[in-house]
N, C-alpha and C. Protein backbone atom coordinates (compact mmCIF):
# COMPACT_ATOMS: atom_id res chain seq x y z
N UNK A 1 102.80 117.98 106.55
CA UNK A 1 102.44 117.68 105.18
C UNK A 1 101.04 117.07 105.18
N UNK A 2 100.38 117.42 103.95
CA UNK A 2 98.45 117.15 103.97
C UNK A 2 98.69 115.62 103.74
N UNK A 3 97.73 114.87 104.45
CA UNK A 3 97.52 113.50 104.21
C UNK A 3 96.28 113.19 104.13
N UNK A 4 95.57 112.70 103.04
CA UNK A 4 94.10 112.36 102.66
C UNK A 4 94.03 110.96 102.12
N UNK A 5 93.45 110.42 103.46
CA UNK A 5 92.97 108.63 103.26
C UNK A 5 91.59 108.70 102.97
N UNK A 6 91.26 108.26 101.72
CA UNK A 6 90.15 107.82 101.31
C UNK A 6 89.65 106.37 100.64
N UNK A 7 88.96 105.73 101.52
CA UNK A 7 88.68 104.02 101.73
C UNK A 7 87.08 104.08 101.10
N UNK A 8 87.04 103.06 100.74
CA UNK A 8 85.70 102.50 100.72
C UNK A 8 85.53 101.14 99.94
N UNK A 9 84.18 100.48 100.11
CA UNK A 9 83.91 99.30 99.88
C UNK A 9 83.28 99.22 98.68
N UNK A 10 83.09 98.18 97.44
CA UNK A 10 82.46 98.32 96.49
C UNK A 10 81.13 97.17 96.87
N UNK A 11 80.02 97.30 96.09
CA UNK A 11 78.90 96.25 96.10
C UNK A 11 79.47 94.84 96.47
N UNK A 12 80.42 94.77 95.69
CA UNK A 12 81.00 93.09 95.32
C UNK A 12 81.93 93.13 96.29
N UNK A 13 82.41 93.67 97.46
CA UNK A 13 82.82 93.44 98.59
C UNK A 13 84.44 93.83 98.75
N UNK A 14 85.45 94.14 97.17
CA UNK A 14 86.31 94.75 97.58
C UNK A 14 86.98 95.81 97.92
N UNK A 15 87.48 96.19 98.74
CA UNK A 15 88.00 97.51 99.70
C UNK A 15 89.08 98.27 99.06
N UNK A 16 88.44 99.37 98.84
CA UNK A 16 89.97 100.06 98.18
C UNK A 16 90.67 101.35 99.28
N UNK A 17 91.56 101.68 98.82
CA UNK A 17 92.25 102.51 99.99
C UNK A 17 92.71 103.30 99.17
N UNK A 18 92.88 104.47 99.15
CA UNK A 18 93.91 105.89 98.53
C UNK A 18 94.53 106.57 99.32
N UNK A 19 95.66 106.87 99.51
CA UNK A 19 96.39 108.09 100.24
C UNK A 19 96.87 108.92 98.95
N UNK A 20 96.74 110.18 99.60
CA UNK A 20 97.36 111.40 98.57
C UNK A 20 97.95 111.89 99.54
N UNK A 21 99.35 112.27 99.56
CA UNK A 21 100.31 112.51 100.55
C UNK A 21 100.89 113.55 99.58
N UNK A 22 101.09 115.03 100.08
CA UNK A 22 102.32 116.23 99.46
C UNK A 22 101.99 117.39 100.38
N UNK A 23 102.66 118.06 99.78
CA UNK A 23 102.83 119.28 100.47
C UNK A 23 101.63 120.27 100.14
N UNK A 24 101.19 120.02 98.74
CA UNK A 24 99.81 121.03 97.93
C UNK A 24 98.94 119.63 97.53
N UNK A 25 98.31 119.24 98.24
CA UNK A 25 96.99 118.74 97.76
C UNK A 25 95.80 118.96 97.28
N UNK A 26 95.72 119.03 95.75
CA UNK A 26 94.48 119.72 95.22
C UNK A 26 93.30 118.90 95.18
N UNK A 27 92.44 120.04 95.55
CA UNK A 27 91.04 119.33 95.63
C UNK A 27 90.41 118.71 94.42
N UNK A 28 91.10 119.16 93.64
CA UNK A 28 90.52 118.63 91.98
C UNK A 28 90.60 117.07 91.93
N UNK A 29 92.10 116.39 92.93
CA UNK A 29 92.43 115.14 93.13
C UNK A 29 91.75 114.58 93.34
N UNK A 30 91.32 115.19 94.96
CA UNK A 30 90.51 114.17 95.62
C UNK A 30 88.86 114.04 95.26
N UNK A 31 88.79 115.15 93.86
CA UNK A 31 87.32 114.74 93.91
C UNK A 31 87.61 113.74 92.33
N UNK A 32 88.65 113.84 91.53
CA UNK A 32 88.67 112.83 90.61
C UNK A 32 88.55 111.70 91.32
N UNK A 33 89.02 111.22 92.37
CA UNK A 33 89.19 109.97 93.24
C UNK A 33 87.91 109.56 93.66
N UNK A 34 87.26 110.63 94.48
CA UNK A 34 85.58 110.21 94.43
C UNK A 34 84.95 110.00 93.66
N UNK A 35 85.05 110.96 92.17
CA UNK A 35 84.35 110.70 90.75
C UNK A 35 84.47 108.73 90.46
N UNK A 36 86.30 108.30 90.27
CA UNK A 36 86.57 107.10 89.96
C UNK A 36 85.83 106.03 90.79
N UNK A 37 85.59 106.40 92.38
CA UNK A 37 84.95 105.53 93.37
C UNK A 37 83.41 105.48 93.18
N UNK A 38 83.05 106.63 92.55
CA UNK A 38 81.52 106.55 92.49
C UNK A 38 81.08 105.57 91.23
N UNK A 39 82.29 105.51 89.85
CA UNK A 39 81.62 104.87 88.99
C UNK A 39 82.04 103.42 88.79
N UNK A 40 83.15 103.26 89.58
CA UNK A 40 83.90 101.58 89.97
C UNK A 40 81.91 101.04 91.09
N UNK A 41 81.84 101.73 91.73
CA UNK A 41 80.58 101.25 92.84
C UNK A 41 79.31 100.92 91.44
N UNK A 42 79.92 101.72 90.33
CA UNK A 42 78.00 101.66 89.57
C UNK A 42 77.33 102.44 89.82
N UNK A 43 77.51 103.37 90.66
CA UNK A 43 76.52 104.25 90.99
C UNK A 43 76.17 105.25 90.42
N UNK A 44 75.18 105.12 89.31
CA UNK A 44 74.62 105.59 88.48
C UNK A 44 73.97 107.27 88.73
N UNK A 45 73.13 107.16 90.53
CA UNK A 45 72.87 108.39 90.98
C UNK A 45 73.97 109.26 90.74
N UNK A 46 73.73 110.58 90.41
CA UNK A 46 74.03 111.74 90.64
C UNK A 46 73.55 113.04 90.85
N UNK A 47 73.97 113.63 91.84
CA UNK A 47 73.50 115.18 92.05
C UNK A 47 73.59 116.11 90.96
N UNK A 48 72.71 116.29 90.06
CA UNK A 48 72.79 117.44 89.38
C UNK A 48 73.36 118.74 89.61
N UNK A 49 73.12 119.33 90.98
CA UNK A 49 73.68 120.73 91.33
C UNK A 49 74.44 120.65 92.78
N UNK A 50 75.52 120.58 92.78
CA UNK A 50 76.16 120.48 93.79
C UNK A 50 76.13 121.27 94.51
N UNK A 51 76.22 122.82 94.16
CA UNK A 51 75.74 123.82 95.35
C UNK A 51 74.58 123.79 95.66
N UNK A 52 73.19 122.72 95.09
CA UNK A 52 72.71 122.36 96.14
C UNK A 52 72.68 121.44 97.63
N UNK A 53 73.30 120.64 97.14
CA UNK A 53 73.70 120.09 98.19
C UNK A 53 74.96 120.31 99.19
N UNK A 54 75.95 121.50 98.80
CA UNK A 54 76.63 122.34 99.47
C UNK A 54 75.60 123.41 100.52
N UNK A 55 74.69 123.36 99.80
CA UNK A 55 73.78 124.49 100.57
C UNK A 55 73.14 123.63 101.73
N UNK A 56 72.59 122.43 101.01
CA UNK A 56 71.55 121.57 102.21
C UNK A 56 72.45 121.06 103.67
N UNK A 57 73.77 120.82 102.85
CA UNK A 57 74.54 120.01 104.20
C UNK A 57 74.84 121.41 104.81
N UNK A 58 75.53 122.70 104.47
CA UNK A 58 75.55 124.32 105.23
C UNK A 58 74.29 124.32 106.02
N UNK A 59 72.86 123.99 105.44
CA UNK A 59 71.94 124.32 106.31
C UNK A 59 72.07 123.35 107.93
N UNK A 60 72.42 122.28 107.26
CA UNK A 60 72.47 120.92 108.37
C UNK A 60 73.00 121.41 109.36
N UNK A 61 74.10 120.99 109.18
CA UNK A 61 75.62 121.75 109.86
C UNK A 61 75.26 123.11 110.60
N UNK A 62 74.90 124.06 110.36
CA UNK A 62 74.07 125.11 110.85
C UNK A 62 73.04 124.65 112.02
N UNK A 63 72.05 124.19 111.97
CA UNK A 63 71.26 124.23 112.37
C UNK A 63 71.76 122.85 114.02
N UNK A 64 72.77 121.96 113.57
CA UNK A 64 73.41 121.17 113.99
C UNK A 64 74.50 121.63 115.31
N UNK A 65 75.02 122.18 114.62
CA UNK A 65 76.47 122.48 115.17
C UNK A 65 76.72 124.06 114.85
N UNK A 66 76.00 124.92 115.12
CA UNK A 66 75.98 126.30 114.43
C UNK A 66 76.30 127.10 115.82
N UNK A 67 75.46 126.28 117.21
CA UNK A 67 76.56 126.85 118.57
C UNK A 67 78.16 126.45 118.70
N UNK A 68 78.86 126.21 118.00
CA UNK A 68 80.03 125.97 118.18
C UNK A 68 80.15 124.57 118.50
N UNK A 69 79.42 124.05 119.02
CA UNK A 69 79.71 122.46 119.22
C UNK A 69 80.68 121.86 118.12
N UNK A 70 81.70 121.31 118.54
CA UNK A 70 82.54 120.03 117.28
C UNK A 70 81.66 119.16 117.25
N UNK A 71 82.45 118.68 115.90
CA UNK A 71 81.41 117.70 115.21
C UNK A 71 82.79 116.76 114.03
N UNK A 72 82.48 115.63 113.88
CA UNK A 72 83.35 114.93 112.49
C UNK A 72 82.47 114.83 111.36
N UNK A 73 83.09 114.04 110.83
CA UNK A 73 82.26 113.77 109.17
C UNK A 73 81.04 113.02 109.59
N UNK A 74 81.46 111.95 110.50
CA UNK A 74 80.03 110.63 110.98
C UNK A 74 78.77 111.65 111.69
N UNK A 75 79.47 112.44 112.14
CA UNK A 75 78.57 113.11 113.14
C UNK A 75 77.62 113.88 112.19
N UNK A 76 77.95 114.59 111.17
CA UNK A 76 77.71 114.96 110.30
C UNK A 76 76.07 114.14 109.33
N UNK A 77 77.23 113.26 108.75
CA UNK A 77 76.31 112.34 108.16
C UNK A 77 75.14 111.70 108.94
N UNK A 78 75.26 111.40 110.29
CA UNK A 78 74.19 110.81 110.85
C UNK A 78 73.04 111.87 111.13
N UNK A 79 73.21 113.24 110.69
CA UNK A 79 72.53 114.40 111.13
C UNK A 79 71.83 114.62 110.02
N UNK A 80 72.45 114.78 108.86
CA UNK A 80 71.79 114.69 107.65
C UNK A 80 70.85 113.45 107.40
N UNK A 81 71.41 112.38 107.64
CA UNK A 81 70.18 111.18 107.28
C UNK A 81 69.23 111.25 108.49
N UNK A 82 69.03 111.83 109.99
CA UNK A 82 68.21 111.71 111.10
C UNK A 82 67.15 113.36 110.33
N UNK A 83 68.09 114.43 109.48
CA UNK A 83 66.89 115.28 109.44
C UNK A 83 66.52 115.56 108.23
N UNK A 84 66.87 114.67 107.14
CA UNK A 84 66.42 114.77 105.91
C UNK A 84 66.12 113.43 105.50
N UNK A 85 67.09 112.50 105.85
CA UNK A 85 66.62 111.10 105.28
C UNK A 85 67.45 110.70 104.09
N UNK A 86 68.30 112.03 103.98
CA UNK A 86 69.09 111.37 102.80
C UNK A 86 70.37 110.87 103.11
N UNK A 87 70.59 109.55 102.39
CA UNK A 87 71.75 109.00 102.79
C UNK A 87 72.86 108.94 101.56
N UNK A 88 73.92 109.59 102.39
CA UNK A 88 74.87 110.22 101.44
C UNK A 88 76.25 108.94 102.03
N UNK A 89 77.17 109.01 101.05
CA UNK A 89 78.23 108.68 101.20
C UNK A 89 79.46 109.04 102.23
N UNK A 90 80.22 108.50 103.57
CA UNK A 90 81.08 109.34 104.05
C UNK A 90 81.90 110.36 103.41
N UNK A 91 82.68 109.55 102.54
CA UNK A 91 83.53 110.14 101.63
C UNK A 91 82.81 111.67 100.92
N UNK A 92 81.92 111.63 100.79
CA UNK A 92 81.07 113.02 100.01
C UNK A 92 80.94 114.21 101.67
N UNK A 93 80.38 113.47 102.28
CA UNK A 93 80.82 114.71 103.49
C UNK A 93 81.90 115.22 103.44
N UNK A 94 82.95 114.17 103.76
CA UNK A 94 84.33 114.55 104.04
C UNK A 94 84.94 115.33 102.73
N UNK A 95 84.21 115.56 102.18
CA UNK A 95 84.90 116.40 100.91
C UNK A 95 84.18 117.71 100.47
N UNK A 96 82.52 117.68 101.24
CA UNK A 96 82.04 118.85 101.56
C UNK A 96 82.55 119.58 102.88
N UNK A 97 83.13 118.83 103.97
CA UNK A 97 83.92 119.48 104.88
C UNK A 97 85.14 120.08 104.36
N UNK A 98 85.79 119.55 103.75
CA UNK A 98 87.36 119.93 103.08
C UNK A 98 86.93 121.26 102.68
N UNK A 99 86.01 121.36 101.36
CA UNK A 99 85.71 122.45 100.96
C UNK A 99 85.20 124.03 101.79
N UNK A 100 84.32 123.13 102.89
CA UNK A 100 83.73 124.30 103.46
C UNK A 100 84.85 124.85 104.81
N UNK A 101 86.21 124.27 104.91
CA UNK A 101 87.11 124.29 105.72
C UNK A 101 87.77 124.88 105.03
N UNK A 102 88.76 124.84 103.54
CA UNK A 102 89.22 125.75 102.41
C UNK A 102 88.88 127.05 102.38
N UNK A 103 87.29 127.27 102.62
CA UNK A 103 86.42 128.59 102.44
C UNK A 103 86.59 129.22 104.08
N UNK A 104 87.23 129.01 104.78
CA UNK A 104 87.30 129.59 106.02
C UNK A 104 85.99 129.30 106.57
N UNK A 105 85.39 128.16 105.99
CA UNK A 105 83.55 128.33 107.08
C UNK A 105 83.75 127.49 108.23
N UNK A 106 84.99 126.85 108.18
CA UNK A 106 84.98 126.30 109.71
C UNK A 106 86.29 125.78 110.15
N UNK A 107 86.78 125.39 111.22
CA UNK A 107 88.13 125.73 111.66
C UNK A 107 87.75 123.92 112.14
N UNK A 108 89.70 123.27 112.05
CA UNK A 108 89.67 122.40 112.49
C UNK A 108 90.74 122.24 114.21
N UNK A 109 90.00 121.33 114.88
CA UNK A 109 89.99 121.21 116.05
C UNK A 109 91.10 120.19 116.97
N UNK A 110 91.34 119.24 115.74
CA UNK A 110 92.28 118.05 115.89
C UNK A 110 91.31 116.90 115.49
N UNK A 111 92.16 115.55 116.06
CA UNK A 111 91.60 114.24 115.83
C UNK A 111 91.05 113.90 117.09
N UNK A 112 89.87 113.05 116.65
CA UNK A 112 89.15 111.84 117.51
C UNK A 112 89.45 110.81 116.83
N UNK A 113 89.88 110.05 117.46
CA UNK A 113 90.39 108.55 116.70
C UNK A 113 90.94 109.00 114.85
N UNK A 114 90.37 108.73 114.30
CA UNK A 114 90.39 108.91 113.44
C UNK A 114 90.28 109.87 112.27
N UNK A 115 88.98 110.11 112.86
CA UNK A 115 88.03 111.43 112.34
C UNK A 115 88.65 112.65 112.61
N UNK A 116 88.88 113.87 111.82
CA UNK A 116 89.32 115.41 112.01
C UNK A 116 87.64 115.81 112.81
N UNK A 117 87.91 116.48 113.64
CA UNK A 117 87.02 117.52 114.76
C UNK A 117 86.84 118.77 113.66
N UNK A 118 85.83 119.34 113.24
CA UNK A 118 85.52 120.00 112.88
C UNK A 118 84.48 121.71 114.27
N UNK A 119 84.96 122.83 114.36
CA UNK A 119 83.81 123.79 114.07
C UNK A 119 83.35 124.72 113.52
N UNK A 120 82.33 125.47 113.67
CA UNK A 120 81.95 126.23 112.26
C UNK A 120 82.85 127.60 113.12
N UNK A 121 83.03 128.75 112.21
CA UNK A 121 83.87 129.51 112.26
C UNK A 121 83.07 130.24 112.82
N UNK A 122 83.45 131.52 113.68
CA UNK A 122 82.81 132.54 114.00
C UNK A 122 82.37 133.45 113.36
N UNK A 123 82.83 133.83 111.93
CA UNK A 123 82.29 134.87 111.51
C UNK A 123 81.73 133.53 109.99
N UNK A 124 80.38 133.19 110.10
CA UNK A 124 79.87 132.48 109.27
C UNK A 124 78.94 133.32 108.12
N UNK A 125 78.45 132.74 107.23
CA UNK A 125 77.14 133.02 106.15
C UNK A 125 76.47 132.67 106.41
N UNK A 126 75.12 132.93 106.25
CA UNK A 126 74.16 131.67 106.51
C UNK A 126 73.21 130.92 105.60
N UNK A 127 74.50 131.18 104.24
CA UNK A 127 74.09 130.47 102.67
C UNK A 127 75.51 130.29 102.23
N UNK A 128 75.76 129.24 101.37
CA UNK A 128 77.24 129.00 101.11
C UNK A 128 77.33 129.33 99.38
């Protein structure tokens, strides 16, 4: 059964936690849950076009981990802020992974501690 823990910290220092636990976990959930976490934080930023930034993290990820190498969400994120500079939220990876894992663009591997092992699939796009 799908289990999706999603944590994070607000400015003012308290920690929230979500599990969504069933058998059909819709993605619509877990991005209302990020929507609610982004505007409890204040965080006023927003991405106007999300398939752009579906595209920028595809390019990342590509250019990253596009030999097959595994990779997690951190691994991820620290790749994006070392080759663009932009610093994104865990939780927003991990939900551009979900998606691009849904779409068959990449197969999961198991756990490292915590983190799901992600790699990109063999028969890839090389635009999402």
């Amino acid at each position: 059964m799908p289990k999706i823990k999603i944590e994070d910290i607000l400015p003012t220092g308290e920690k929230i936690s979500i599990v969504l636990e069933g058998s059909e976990v819709a993605e619509s959930r877990v991005l209302q849950i990020l929507e609610m976490l982004r505007i409890m934080a204040g965080n006023e930023q927003r991405i106007e076009d999300t398939s752009k930034l579906a595209e920028t993290l595809w390019n990342v990820l590509l250019d990253r981990f596009g030999d097959g190498k595994p990779f997690t969400s951190r691994d991820l994120l620290k790749a994006v802020f070392e080759d663009l500079g932009i610093n994104l939220k865990l939780n927003t990876i991990s939900t551009y992974l979900l998606r691009f894992y849904r779409r068959g663009l990449l197969r999961r591997l198991g756990k490292e501690g915590m983190s799901i092992r992600y790699v990109v699939s063999k028969r890839i796009p090389q635009t999402v």
